[in-house]
N, C-alpha and C. Protein backbone atom coordinates (compact mmCIF):
# COMPACT_ATOMS: atom_id res chain seq x y z
N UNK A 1 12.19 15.30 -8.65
CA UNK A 1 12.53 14.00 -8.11
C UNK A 1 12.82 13.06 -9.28
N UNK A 2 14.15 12.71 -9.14
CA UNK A 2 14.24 11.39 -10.83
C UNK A 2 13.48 10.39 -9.97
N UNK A 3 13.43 9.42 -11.02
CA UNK A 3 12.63 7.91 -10.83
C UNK A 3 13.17 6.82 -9.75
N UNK A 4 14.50 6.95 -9.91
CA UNK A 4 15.16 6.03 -8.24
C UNK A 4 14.38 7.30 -7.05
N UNK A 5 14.26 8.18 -6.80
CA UNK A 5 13.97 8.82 -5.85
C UNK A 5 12.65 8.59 -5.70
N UNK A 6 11.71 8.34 -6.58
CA UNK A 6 10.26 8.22 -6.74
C UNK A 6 10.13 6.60 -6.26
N UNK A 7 11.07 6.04 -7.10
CA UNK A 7 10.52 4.09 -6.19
C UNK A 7 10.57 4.33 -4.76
N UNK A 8 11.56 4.86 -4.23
CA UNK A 8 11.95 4.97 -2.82
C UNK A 8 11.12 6.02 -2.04
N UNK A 9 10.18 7.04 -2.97
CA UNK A 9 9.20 7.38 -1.97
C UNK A 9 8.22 6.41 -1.97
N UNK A 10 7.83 5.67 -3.10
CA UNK A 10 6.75 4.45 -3.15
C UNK A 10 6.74 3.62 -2.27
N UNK A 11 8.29 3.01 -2.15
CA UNK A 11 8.23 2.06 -1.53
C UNK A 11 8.19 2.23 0.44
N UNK A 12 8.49 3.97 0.29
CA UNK A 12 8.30 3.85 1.83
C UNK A 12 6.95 4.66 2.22
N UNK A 13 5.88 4.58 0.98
CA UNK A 13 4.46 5.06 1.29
C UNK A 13 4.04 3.66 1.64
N UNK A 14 4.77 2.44 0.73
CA UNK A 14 4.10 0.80 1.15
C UNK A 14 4.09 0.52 2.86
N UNK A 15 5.41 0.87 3.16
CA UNK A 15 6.07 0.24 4.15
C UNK A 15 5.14 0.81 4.93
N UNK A 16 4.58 2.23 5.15
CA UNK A 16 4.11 3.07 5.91
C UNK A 16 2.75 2.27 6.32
N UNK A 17 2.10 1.79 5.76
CA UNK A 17 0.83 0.85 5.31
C UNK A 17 1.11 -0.37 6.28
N UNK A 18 2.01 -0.95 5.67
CA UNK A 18 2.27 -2.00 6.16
C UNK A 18 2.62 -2.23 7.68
N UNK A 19 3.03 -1.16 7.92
CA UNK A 19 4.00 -0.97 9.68
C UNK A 19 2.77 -0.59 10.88
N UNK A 20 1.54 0.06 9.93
CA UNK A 20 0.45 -0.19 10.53
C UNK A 20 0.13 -1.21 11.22
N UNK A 21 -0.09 -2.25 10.86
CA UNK A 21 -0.51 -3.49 10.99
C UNK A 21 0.16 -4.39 11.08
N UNK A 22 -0.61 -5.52 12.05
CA UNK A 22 0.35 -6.34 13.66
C UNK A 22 0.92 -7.24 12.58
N UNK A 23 2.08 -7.59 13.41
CA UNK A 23 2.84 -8.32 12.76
C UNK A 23 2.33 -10.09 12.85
N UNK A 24 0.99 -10.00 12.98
CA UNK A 24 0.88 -11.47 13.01
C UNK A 24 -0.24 -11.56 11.85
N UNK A 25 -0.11 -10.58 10.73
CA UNK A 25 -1.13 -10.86 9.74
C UNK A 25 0.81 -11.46 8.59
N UNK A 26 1.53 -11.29 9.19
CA UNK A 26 2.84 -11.72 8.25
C UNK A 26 2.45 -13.24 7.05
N UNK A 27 1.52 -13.87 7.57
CA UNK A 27 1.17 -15.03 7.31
C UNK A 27 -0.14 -15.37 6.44
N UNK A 28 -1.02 -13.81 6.29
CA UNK A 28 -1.64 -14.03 5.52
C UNK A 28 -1.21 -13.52 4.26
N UNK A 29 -1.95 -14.44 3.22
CA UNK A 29 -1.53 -14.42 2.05
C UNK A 29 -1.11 -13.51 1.39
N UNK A 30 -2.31 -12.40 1.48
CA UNK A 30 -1.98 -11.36 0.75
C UNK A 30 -0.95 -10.25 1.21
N UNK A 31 -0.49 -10.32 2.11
CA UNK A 31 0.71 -10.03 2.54
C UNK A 31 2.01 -10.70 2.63
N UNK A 32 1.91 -11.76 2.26
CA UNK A 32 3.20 -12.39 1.51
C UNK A 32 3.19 -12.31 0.54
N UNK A 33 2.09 -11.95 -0.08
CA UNK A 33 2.27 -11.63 -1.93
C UNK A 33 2.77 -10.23 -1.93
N UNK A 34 2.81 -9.19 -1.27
CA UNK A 34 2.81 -7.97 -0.88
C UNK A 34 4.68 -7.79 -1.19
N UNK A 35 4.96 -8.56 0.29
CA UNK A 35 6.44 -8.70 -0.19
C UNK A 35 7.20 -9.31 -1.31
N UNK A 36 6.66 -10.65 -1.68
CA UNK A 36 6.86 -11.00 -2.60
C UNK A 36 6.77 -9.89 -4.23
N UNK A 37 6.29 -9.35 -4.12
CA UNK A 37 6.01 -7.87 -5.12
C UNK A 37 6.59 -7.12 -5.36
N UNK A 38 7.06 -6.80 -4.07
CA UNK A 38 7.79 -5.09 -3.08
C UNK A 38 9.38 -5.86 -3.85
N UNK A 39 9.52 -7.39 -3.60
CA UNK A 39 11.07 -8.11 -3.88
C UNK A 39 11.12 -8.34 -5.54
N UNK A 40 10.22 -8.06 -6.24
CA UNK A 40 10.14 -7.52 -7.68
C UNK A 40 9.84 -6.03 -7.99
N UNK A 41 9.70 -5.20 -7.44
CA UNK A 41 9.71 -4.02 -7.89
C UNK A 41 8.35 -3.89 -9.01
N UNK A 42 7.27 -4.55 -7.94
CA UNK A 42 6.29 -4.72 -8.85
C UNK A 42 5.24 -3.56 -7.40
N UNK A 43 5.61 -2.57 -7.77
CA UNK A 43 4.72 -1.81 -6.92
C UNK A 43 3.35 -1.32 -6.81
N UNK A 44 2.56 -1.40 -8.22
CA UNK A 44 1.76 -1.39 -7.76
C UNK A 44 0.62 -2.46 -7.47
N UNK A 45 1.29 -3.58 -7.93
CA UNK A 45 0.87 -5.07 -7.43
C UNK A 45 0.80 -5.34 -5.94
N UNK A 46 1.93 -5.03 -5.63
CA UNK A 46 1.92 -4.58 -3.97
C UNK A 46 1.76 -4.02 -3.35
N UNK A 47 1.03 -2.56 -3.83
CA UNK A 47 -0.42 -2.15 -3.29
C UNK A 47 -1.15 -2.75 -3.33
N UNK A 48 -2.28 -2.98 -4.47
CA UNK A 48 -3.19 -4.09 -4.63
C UNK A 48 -2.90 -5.37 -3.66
N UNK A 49 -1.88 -5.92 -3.68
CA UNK A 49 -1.80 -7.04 -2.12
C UNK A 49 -2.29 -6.53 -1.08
N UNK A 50 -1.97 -4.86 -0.65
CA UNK A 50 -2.58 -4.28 0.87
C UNK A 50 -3.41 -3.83 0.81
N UNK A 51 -4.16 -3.73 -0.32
CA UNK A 51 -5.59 -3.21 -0.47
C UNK A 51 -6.38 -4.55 -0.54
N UNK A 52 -6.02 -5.48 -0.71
CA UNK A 52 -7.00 -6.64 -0.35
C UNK A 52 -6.97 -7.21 0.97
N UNK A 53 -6.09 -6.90 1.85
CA UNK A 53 -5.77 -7.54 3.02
C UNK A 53 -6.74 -6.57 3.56
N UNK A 54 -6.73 -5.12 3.26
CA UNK A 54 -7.49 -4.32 4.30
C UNK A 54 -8.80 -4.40 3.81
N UNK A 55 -9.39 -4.55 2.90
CA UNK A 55 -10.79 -4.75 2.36
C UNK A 55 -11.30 -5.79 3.43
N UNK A 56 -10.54 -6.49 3.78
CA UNK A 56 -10.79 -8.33 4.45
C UNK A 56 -10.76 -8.02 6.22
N UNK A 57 -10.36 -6.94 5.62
CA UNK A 57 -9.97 -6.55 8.06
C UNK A 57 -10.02 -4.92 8.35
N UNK A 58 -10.11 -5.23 9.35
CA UNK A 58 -10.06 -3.64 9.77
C UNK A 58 -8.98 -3.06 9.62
N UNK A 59 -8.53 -1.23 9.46
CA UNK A 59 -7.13 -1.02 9.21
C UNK A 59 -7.72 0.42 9.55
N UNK A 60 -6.58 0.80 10.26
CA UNK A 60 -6.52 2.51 10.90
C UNK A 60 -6.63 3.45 9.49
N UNK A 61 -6.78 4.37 9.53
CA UNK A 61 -6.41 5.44 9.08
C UNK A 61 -5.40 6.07 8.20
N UNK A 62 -4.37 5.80 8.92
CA UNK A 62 -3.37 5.79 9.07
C UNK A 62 -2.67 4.98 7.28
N UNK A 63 -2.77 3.67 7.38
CA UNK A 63 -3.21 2.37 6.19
C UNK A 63 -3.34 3.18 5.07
N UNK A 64 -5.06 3.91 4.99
CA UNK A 64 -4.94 4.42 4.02
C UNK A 64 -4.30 5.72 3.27
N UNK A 65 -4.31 6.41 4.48
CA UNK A 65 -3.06 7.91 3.96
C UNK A 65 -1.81 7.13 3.04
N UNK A 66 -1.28 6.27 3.75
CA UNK A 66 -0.03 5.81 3.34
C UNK A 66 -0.48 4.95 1.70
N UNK A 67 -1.47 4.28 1.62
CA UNK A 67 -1.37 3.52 0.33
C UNK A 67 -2.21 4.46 -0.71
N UNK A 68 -3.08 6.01 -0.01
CA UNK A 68 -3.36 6.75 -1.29
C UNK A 68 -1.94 7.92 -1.76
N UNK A 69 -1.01 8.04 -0.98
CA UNK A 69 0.12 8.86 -1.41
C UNK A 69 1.00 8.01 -2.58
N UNK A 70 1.05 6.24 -2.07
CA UNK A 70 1.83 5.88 -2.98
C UNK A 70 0.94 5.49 -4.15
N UNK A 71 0.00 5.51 -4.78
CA UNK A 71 -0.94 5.51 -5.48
C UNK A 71 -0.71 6.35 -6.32
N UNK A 72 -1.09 7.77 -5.43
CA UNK A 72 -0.63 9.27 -6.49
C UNK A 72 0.46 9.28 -7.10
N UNK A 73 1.44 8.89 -6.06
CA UNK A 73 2.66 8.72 -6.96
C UNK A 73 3.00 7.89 -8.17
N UNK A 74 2.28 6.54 -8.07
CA UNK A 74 2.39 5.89 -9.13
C UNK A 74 1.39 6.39 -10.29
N UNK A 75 0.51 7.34 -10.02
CA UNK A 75 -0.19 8.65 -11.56
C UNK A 75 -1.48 6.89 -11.23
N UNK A 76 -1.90 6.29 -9.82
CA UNK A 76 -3.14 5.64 -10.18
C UNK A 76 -4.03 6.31 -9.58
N UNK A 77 -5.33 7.29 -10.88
CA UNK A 77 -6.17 7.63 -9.91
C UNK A 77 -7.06 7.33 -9.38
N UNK A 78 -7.71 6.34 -9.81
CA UNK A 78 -8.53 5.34 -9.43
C UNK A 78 -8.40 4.85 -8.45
N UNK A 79 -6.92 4.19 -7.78
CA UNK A 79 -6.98 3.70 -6.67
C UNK A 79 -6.79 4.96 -5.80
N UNK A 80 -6.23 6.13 -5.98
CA UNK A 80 -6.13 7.37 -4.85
C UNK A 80 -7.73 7.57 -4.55
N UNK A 81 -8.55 7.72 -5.75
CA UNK A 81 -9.85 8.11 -5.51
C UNK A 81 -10.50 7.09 -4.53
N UNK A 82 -10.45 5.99 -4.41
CA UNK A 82 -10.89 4.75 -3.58
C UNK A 82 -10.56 4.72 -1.96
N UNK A 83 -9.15 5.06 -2.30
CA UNK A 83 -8.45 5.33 -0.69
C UNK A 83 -8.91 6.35 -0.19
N UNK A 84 -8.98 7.60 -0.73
CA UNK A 84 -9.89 8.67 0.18
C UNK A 84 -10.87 8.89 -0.03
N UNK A 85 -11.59 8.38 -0.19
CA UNK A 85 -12.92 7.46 0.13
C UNK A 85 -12.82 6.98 1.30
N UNK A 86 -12.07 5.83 1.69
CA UNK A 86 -12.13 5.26 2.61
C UNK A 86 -11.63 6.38 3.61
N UNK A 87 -10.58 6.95 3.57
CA UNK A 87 -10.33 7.77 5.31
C UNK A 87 -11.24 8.85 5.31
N UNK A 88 -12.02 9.43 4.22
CA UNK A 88 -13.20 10.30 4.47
C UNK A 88 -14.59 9.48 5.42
N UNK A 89 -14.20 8.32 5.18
CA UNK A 89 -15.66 7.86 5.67
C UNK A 89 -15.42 7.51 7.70
């Protein structure tokens, strides 16, 4: 996979995360920082935006599969190790 192919799995492990969850959290912060991020190509900042939104609320399953794949991909293991954590529990 070259590196344009790798943002574009990243960015649709974010989206995956994100599509989880109702569209009326659009307004909290850390999900406008999220996009705001995603619209810099600052990806793994914009994880960290959806990992604080879900720390703060409840979030399926689902949430975290999607933000520990794009994690791995970005070589963070720290945050993969954290995320499955969470869907193990």
């Amino acid at each position: 996979m070259n590196q344009r192919e790798l943002w574009i799995s990243i960015e649709h492990d974010l989206a995956r995360a994100r599509q989880v969850l109702p569209d009326s959290v659009l307004t909290h912060e850390a999900i406008s920082q999220y996009h705001e991020f995603l619209g810099h190509n600052e990806l793994e900042l914009a994880c960290d935006a959806l990992e604080r939104y879900a720390n703060e609320h409840p979030v399926p399953n689902d949430f975290w599969i999607a933000l520990r794949d794009a994690a791995m991909k970005m070589n963070l293991s720290d945050h993969a190790a954290r995320y499955e954590k969470r869907i193990s529990n």
